[in-house]
Protein backbone atom coordinates (compact mmCIF):
# COMPACT_ATOMS: atom_id res chain seq x y z
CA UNK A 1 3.94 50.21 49.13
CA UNK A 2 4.14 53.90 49.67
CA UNK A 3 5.72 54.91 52.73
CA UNK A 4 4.56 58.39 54.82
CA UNK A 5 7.70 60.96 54.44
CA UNK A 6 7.18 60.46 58.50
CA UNK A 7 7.61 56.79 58.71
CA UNK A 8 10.00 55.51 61.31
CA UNK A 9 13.09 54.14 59.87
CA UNK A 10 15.94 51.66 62.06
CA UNK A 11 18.94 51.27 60.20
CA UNK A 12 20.90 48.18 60.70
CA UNK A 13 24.74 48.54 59.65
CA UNK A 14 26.61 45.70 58.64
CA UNK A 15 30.30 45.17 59.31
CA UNK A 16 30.61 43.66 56.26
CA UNK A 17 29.30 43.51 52.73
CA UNK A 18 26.97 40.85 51.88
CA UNK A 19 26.97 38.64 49.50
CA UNK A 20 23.83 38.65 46.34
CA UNK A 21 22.58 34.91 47.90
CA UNK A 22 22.49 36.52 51.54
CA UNK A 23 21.05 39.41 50.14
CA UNK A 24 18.07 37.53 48.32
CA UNK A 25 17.99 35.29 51.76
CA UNK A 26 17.77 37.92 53.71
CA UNK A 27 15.20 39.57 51.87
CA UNK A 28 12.74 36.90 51.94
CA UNK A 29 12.87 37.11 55.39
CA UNK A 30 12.62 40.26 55.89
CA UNK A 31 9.62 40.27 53.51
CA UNK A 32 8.21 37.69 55.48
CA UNK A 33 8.73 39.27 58.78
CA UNK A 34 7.26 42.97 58.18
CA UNK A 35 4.49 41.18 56.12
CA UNK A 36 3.17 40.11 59.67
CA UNK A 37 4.65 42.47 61.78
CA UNK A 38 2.15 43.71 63.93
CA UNK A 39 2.06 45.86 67.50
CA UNK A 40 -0.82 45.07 69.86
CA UNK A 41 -2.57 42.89 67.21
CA UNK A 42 -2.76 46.00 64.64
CA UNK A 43 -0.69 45.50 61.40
CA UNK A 44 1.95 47.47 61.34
CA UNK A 45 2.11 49.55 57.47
CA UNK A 46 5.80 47.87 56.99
CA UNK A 47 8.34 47.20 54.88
CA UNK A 48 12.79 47.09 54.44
CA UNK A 49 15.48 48.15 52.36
CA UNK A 50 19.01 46.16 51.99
CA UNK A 51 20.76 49.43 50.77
CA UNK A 52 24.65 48.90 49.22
CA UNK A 53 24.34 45.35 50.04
CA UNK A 54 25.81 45.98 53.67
CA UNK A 55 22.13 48.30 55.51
CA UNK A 56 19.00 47.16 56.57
CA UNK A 57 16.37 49.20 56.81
CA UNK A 58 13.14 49.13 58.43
CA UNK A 59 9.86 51.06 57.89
CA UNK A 60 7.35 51.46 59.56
CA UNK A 61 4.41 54.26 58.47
CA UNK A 62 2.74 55.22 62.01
CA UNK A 63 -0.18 56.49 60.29
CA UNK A 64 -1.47 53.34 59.97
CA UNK A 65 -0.76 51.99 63.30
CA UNK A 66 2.29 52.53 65.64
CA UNK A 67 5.14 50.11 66.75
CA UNK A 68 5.18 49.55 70.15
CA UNK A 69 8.05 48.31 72.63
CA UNK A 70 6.75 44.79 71.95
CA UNK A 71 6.89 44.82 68.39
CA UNK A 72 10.14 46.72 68.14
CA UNK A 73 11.01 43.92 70.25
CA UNK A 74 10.50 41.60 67.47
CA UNK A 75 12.56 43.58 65.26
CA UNK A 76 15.81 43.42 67.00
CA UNK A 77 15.24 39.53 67.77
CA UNK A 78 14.97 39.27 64.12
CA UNK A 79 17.73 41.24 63.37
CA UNK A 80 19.70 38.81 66.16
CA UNK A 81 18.71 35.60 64.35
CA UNK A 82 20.05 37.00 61.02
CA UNK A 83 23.58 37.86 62.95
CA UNK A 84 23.91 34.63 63.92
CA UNK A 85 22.71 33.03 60.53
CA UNK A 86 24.68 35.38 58.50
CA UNK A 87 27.94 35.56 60.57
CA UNK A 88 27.23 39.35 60.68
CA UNK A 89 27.21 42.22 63.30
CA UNK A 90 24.85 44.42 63.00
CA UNK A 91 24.79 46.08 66.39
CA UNK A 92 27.87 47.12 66.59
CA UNK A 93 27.62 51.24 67.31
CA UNK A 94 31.28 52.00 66.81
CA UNK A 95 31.56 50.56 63.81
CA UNK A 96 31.55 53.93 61.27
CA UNK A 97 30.37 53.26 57.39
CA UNK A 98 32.23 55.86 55.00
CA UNK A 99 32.68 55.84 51.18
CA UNK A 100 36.04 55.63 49.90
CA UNK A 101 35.71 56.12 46.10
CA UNK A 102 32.67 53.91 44.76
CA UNK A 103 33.46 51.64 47.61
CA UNK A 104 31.77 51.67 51.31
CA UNK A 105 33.86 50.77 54.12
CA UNK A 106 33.21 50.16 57.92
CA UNK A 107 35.84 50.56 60.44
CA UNK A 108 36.04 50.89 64.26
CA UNK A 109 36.14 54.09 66.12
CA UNK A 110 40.12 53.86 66.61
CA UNK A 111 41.13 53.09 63.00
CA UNK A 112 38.30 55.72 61.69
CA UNK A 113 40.20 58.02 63.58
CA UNK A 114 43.41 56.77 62.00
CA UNK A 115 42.09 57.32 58.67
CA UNK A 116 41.28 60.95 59.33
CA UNK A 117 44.70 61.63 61.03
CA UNK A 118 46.29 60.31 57.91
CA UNK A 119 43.97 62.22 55.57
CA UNK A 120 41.84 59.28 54.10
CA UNK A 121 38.87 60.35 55.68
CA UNK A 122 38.41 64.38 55.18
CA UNK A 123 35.60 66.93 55.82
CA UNK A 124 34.20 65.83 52.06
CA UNK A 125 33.98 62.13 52.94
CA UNK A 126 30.52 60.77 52.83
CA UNK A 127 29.65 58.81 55.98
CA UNK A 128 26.41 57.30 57.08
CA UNK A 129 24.28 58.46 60.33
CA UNK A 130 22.23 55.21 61.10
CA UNK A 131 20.48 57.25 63.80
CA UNK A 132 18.29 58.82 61.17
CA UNK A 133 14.52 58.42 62.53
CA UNK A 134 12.70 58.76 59.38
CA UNK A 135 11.94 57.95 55.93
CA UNK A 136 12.33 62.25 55.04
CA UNK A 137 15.69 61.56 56.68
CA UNK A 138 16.99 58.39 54.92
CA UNK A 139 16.73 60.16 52.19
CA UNK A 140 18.11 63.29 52.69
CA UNK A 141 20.57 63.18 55.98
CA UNK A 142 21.67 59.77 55.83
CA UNK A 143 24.08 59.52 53.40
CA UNK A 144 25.89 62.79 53.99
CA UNK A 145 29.37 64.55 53.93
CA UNK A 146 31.42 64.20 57.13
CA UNK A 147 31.36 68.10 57.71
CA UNK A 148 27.08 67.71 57.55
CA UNK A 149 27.02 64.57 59.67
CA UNK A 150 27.41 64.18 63.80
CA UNK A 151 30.53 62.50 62.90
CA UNK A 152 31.64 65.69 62.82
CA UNK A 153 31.12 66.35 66.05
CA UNK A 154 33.11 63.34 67.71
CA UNK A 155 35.65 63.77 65.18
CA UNK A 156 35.94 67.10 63.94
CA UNK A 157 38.73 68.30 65.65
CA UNK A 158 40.84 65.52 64.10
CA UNK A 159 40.35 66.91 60.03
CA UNK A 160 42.89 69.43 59.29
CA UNK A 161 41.68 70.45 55.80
């Protein structure tokens, strides 16, 4: 399906990586799910992402029909059930994704801010800003160096180099 540059994105961040079988699980579902996803009886132009095995990604193209509180709603009791399912946290806002090497990590606030008083983390670090609100921005400010990202922001006066 091809997806509006405009299209609403909600990341969901995982505390952990998942495994290939809850991947493919989880994908069904989520096929299933924004298959019939709808807002005020209109069919919602949907459709996900499970990016690096650890973010979920929703889509929704508004130019087809918009999500409402409702259906939004839905979204976030879906992504409750999988939690619980899965044995994952997905809601968890101080948990920070960053890419050490080929690997992606997620730590807590405290220990994030370890890692950039002991140099691990650095103004070159890629990090991830879930709060991206579209599909223009998944692709282009999500995945982003910690000097380009809010984590800057919150953090910056921790990096030294």
């Amino acid at each position: 399906m091809n997806f509006s540059e405009n299209s609403k994105v909600w990341i969901y961040q995982s505390t952990r990586e998942l495994t290939e079988a809850e991947v493919a699980r989880i994908s069904h579902v989520l096929a299933d799910f924004t298959t019939g996803w709808t807002a005020h009886n209109n069919q919602l132009k949907a459709g996900f992402e499970i990016r690096y095995n650890r973010f979920l990604v929703l889509i929704v193209d508004e130019t087809q029909a918009g999500a409402s509180g409702c259906s939004i709603d839905k979204s976030v009791n879906l992504m409750k059930a999988l939690e619980q399912e899965f044995n994952i946290t997905l809601f968890d806002r101080f948990n920070i994704a960053y890419r050490d090497g080929e690997e992606i990590k997620s730590v807590g606030r405290f220990e994030f801010e370890e890692l950039i008083k002991q140099g691990k983390v650095d103004a070159e670090t890629i990090v991830y800003n879930n709060l991206v609100p579209t599909l223009a921005d998944l692709d282009t400010k999500w995945e982003v160096p910690f000097k380009n990202s809010w984590h800057r922001q919150v953090f910056g006066g921790l990096v030294t180099a």
